[in-house]
Protein backbone atom coordinates (compact mmCIF):
# COMPACT_ATOMS: atom_id res chain seq x y z
CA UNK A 1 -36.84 37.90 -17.79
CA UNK A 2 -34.41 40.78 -17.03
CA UNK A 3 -33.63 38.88 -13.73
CA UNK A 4 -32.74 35.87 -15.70
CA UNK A 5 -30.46 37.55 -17.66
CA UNK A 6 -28.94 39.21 -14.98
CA UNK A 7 -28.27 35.51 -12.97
CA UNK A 8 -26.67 34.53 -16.37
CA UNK A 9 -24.49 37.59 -16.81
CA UNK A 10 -23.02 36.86 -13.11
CA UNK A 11 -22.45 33.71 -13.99
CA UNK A 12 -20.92 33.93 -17.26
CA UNK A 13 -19.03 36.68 -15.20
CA UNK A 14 -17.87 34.29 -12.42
CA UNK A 15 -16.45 31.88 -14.78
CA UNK A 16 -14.93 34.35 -17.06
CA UNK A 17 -12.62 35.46 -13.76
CA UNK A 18 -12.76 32.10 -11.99
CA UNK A 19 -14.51 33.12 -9.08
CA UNK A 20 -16.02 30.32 -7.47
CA UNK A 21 -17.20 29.83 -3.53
CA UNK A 22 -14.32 28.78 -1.18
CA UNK A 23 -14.65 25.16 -0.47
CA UNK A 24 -14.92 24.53 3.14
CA UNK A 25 -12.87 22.48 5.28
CA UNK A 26 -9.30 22.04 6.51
CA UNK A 27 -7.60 20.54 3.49
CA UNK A 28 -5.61 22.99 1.77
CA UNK A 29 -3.13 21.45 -0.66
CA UNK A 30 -1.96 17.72 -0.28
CA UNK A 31 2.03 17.11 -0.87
CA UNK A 32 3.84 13.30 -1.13
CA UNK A 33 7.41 12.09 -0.79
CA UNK A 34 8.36 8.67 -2.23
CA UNK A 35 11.71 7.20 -1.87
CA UNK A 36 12.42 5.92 -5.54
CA UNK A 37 10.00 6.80 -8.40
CA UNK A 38 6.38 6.87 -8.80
CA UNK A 39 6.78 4.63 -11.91
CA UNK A 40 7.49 1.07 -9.93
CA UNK A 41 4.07 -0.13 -10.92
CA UNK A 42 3.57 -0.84 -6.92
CA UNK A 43 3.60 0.64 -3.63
CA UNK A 44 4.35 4.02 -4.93
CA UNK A 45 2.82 4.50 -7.59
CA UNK A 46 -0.47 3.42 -5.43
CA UNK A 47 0.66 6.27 -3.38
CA UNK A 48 0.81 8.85 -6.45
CA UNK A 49 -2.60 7.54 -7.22
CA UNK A 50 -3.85 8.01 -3.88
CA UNK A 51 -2.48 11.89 -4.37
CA UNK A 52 -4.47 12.33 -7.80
CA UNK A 53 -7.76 10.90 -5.66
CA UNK A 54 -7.38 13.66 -3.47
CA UNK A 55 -7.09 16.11 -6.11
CA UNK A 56 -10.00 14.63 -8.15
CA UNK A 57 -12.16 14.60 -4.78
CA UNK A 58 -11.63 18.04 -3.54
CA UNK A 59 -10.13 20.23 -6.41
CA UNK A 60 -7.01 21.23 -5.08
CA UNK A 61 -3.19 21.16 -6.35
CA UNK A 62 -1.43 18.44 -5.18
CA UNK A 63 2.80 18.24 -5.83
CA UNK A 64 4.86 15.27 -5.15
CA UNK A 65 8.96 14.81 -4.52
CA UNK A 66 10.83 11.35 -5.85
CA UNK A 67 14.13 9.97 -4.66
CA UNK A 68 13.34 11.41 -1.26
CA UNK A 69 15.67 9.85 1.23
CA UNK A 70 17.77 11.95 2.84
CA UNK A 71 16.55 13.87 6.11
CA UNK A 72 18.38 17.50 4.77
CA UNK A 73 16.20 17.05 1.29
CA UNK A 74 12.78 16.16 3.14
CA UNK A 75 13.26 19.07 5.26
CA UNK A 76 14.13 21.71 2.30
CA UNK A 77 11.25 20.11 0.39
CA UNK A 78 9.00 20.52 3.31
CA UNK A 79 9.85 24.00 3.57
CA UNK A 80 8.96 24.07 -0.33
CA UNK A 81 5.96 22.63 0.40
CA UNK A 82 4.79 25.30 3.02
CA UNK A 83 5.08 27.65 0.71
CA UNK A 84 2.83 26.03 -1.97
CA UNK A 85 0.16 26.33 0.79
CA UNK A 86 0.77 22.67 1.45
CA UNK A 87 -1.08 21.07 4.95
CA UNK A 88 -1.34 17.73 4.31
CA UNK A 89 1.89 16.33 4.03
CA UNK A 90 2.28 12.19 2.93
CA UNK A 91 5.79 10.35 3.36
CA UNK A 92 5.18 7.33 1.65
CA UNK A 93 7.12 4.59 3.63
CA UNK A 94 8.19 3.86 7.26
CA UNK A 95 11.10 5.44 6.62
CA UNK A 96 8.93 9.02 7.12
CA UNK A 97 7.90 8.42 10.39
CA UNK A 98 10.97 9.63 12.76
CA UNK A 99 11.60 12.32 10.62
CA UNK A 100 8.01 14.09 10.36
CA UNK A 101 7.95 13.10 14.29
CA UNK A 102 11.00 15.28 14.78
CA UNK A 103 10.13 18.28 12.39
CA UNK A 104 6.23 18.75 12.69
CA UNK A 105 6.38 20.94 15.83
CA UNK A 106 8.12 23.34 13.40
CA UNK A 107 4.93 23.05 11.25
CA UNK A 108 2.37 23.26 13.62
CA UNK A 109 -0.56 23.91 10.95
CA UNK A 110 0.59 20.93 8.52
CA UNK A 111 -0.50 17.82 9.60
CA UNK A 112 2.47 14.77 8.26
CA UNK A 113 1.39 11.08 7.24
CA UNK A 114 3.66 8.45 7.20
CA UNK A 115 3.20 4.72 6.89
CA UNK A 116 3.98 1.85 9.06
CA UNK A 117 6.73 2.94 11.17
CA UNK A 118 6.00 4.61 14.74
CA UNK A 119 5.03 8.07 15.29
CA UNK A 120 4.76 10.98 18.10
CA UNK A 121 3.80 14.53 17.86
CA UNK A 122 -0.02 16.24 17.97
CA UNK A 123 0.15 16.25 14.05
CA UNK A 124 1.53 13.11 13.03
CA UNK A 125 0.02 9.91 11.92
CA UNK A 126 1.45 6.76 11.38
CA UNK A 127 -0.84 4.38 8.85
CA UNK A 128 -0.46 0.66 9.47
CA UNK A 129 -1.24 -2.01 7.14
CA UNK A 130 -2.83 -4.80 9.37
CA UNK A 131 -0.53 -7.11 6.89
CA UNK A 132 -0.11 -10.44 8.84
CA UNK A 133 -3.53 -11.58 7.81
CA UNK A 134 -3.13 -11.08 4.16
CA UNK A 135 0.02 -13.03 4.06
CA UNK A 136 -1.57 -15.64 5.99
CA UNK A 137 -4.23 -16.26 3.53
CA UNK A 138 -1.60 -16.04 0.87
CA UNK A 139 0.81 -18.78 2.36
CA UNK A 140 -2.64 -20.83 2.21
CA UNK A 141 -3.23 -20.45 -1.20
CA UNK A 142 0.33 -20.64 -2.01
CA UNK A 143 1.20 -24.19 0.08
CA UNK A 144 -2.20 -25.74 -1.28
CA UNK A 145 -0.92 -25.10 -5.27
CA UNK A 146 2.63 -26.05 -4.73
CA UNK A 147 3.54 -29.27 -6.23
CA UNK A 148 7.23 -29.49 -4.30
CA UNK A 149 5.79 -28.59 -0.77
CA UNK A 150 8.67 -25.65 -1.11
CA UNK A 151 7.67 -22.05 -0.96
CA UNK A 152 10.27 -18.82 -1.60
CA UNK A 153 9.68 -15.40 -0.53
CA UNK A 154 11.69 -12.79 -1.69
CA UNK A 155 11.33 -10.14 1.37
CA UNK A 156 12.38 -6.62 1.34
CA UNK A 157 12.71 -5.96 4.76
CA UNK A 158 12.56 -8.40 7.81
CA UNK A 159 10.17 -6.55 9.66
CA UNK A 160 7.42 -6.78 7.33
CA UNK A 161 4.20 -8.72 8.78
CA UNK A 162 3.30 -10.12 5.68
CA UNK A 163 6.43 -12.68 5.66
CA UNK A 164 5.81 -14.01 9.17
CA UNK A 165 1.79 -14.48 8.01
CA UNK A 166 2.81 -15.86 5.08
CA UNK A 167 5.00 -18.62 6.73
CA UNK A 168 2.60 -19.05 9.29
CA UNK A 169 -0.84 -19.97 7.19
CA UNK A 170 1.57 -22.08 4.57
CA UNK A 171 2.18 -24.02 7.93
CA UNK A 172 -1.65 -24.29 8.75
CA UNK A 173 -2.25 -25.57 5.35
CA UNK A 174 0.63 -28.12 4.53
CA UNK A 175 2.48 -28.73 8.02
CA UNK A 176 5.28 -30.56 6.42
CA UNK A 177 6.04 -27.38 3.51
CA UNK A 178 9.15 -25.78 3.39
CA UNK A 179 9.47 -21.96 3.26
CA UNK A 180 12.56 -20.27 2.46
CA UNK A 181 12.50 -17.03 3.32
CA UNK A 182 15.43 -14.07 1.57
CA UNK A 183 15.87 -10.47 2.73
CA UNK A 184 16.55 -7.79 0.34
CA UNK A 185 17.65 -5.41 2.76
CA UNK A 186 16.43 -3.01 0.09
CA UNK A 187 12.88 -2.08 -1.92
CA UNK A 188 14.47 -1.47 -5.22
CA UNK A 189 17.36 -4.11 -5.64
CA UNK A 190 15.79 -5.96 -9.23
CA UNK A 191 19.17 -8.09 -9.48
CA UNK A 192 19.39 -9.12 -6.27
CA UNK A 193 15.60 -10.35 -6.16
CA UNK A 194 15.81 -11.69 -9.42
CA UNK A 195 18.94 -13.70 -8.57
CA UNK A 196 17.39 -14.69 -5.72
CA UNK A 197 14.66 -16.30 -7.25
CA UNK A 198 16.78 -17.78 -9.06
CA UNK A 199 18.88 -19.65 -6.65
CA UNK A 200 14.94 -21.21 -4.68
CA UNK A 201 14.02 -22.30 -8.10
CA UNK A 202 16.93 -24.31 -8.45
CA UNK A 203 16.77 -25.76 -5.12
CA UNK A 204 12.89 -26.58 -5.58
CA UNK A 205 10.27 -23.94 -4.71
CA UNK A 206 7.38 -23.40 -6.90
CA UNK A 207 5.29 -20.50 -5.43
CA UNK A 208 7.06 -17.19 -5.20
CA UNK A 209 5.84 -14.47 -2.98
CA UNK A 210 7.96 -11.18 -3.56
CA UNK A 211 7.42 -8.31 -1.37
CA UNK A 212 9.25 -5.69 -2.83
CA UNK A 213 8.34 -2.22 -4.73
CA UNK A 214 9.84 -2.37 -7.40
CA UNK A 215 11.64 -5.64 -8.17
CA UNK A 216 7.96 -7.40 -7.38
CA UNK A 217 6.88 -7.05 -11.08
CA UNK A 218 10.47 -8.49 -12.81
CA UNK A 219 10.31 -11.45 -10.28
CA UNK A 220 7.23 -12.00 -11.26
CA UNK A 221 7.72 -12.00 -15.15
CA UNK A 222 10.90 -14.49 -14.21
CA UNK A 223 8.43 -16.69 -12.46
CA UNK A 224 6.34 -16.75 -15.47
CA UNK A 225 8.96 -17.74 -18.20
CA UNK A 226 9.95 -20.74 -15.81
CA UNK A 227 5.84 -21.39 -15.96
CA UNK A 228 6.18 -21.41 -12.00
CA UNK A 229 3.37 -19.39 -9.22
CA UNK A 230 3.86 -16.30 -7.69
CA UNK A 231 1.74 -14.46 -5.44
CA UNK A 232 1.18 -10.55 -6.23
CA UNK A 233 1.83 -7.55 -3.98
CA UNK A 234 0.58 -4.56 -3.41
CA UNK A 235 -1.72 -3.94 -6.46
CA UNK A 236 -3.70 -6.87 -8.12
CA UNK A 237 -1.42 -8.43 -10.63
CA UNK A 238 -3.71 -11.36 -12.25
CA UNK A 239 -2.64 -8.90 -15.80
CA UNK A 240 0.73 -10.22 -15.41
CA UNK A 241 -0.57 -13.65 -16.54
CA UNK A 242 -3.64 -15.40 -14.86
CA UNK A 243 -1.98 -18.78 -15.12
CA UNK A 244 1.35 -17.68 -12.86
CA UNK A 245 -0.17 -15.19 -10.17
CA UNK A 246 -2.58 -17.32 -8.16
CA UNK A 247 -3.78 -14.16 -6.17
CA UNK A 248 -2.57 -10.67 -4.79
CA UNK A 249 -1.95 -9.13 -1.45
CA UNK A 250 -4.09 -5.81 -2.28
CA UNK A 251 -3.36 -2.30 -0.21
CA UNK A 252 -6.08 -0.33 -1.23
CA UNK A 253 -3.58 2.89 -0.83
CA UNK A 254 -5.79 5.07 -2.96
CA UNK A 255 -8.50 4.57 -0.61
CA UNK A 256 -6.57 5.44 2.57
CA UNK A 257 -5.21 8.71 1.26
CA UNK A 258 -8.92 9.60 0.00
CA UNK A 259 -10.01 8.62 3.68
CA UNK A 260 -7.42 10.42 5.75
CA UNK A 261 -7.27 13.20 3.59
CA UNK A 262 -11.41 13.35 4.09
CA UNK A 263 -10.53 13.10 7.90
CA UNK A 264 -8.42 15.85 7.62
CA UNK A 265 -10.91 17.82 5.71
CA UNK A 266 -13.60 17.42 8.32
CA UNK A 267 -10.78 18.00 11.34
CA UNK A 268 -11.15 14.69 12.18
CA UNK A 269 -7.85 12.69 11.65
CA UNK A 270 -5.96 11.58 14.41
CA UNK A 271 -2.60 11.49 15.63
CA UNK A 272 -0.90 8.60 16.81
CA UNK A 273 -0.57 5.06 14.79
CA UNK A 274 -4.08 3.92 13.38
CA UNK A 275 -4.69 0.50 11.55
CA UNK A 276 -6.18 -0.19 8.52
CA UNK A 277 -6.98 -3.77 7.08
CA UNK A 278 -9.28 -6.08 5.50
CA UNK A 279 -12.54 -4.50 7.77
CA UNK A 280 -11.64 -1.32 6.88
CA UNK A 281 -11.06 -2.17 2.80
CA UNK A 282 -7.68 -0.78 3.17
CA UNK A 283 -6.65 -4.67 2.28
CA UNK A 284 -8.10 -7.36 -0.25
CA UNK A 285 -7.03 -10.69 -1.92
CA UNK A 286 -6.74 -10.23 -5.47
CA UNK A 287 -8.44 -11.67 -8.55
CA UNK A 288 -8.00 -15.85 -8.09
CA UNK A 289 -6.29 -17.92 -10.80
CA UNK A 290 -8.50 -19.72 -12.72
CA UNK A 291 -5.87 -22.87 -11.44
CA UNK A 292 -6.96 -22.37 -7.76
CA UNK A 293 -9.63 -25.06 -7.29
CA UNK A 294 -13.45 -23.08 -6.63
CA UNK A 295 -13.92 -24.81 -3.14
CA UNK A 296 -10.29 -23.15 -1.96
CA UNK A 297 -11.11 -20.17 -3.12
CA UNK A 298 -14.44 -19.99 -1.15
CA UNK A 299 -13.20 -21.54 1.57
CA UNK A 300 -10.35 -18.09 1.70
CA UNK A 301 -12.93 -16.13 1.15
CA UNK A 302 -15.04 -17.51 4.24
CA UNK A 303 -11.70 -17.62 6.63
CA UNK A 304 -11.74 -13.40 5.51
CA UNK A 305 -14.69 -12.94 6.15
CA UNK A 306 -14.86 -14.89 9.91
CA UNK A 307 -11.46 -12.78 10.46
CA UNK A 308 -13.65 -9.33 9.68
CA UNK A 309 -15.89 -10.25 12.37
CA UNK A 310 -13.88 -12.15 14.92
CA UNK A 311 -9.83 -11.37 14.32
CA UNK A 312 -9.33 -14.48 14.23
CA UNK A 313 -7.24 -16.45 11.44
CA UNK A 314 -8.55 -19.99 10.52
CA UNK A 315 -6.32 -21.16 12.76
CA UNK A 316 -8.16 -19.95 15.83
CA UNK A 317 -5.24 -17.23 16.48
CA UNK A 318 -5.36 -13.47 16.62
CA UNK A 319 -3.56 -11.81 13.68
CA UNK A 320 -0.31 -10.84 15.17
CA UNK A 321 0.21 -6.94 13.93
């Protein structure tokens, strides 16, 4: 008895002072940069969720910087960061990638994750979306529900995968569709993607596929007062109205940063640029419209899952990422 009530005395003694036994592993603290604001109901606020996952999987303190564009404020916040006992460092965009791969030889014991751009250095990582296949299945859906065989995708950047897949398995579904494709230039720019949308509707198109951060969601709610498609990106967006979003382009961010911070923890993650896609869960199609005939939507499903296995798109190519 008197050795039961001393094991509960400890531990009503351990809690009382918040002693607990160290957690092992590498991961200290986790820190994020976005470029705009977690709050875009997209790409970075899946990355700000991703963060929280970390913290709610290994019980540490996790900060995160917004607006964070220029090189001289990354590197003061980095500095911040080191000092909050910060080693796993995520710059949420491509953007990140030539600056961590300049300044992590200065931080030899932080490791710096950035996101589809190219990186060097022995502790930088460079996640890529394998994103051509997703917006080949996309096109699909998109050329088989559009009524005017005319397609518009409102693209933030040229580079981006996603647009040439799109284009490509609209093509391999309607040969004789028409997709108009408009660059942004910029993530952010609501007017200009809005206007944009604007001027294809006009001129025809009936499916909208907007790759941006955070105009994505106001194109989309344009799309739906003009009881026209769109195709979601980034997060499942079948709540913005299951008769207007036929599916989503899904980047399961929260489950990359959970496995590359779990990597880290175990000392496993490497350097270099790694790809994630639909084998490895990092991507998904979203919820169907209940407007997308059954038979399409199991025939998209089958085409994903031949591409898991073989890499190959139902048009007999190789995904071009």
């Amino acid at each position: 008895m008197k050795i039961l009530q001393g094991l509960l005395v400890a531990c009503l003694l351990a809690a009382l002072t918040g002693c607990q036994e160290k957690r092992e592993g590498n991961l200290k603290n986790a820190g994020l940069f976005v470029q705009d604001t977690i709050n875009d109901q997209g790409w970075a606020d899946q990355g700000y969720k991703g963060l929280i996952k970390i913290q709610d999987t290994y019980g540490n303190e996790v900060v995160y910087k917004e607006k964070m564009q220029m090189k001289a404020e990354v590197k003061k916040a980095v500095k911040e960061f080191q000092k909050d006992d910060v080693n796993l460092v995520f710059g949420h965009g491509k953007i990140y990638a030539d600056l961590f791969s300049q300044i992590s030889k200065d931080y030899p014991k932080m490791h710096f994750v950035s996101f589809n751009g190219e990186v060097t250095g022995k502790n930088t990582t460079s996640i890529h979306f394998k994103s051509y296949a997703m917006g080949f299945f996309a096109g699909m859906v998109a050329a088989k529900m559009s009524h005017s065989n005319h397609l518009g995708v409102i693209a933030a950047q040229e580079w981006q995968p996603e647009i040439k897949g799109f284009a490509e398995g609209a093509h391999f579904q309607k040969k004789d569709i028409t997709v108009d494709t408009q660059v942004m230039h910029s993530w952010s720019d609501k007017d200009r993607a809005i206007a944009s949308f604007k001027r294809m509707a006009a001129q025809g198109a009936d499916v909208f596929y907007p790759t941006g951060d955070d105009y994505t969601v106001p194109v989309i709610d344009e799309v739906k007062k003009k009881a026209l498609y769109a195709i979601g990106y980034v997060t499942d967006q079948s709540d913005l109205g299951r008769g207007t979003v036929l599916t989503s382009t899904v980047q399961n961010v929260e489950n990359v940063y959970k496995s590359v911070a779990g990597q880290h923890d175990a000392g496993k993650l490497k350097t270099g640029n790694l790809q994630y896609g639909f084998k490895e869960k990092a991507i998904t199609m979203g919820r169907f419209s209940p407007r997308v005939p059954s038979a399409f939507q199991k025939e998209i499903r089958k085409g994903i899952e031949e591409y898991k296995k073989t890499g190959k798109l139902p048009n007999g190519k190789f995904s071009r990422d």
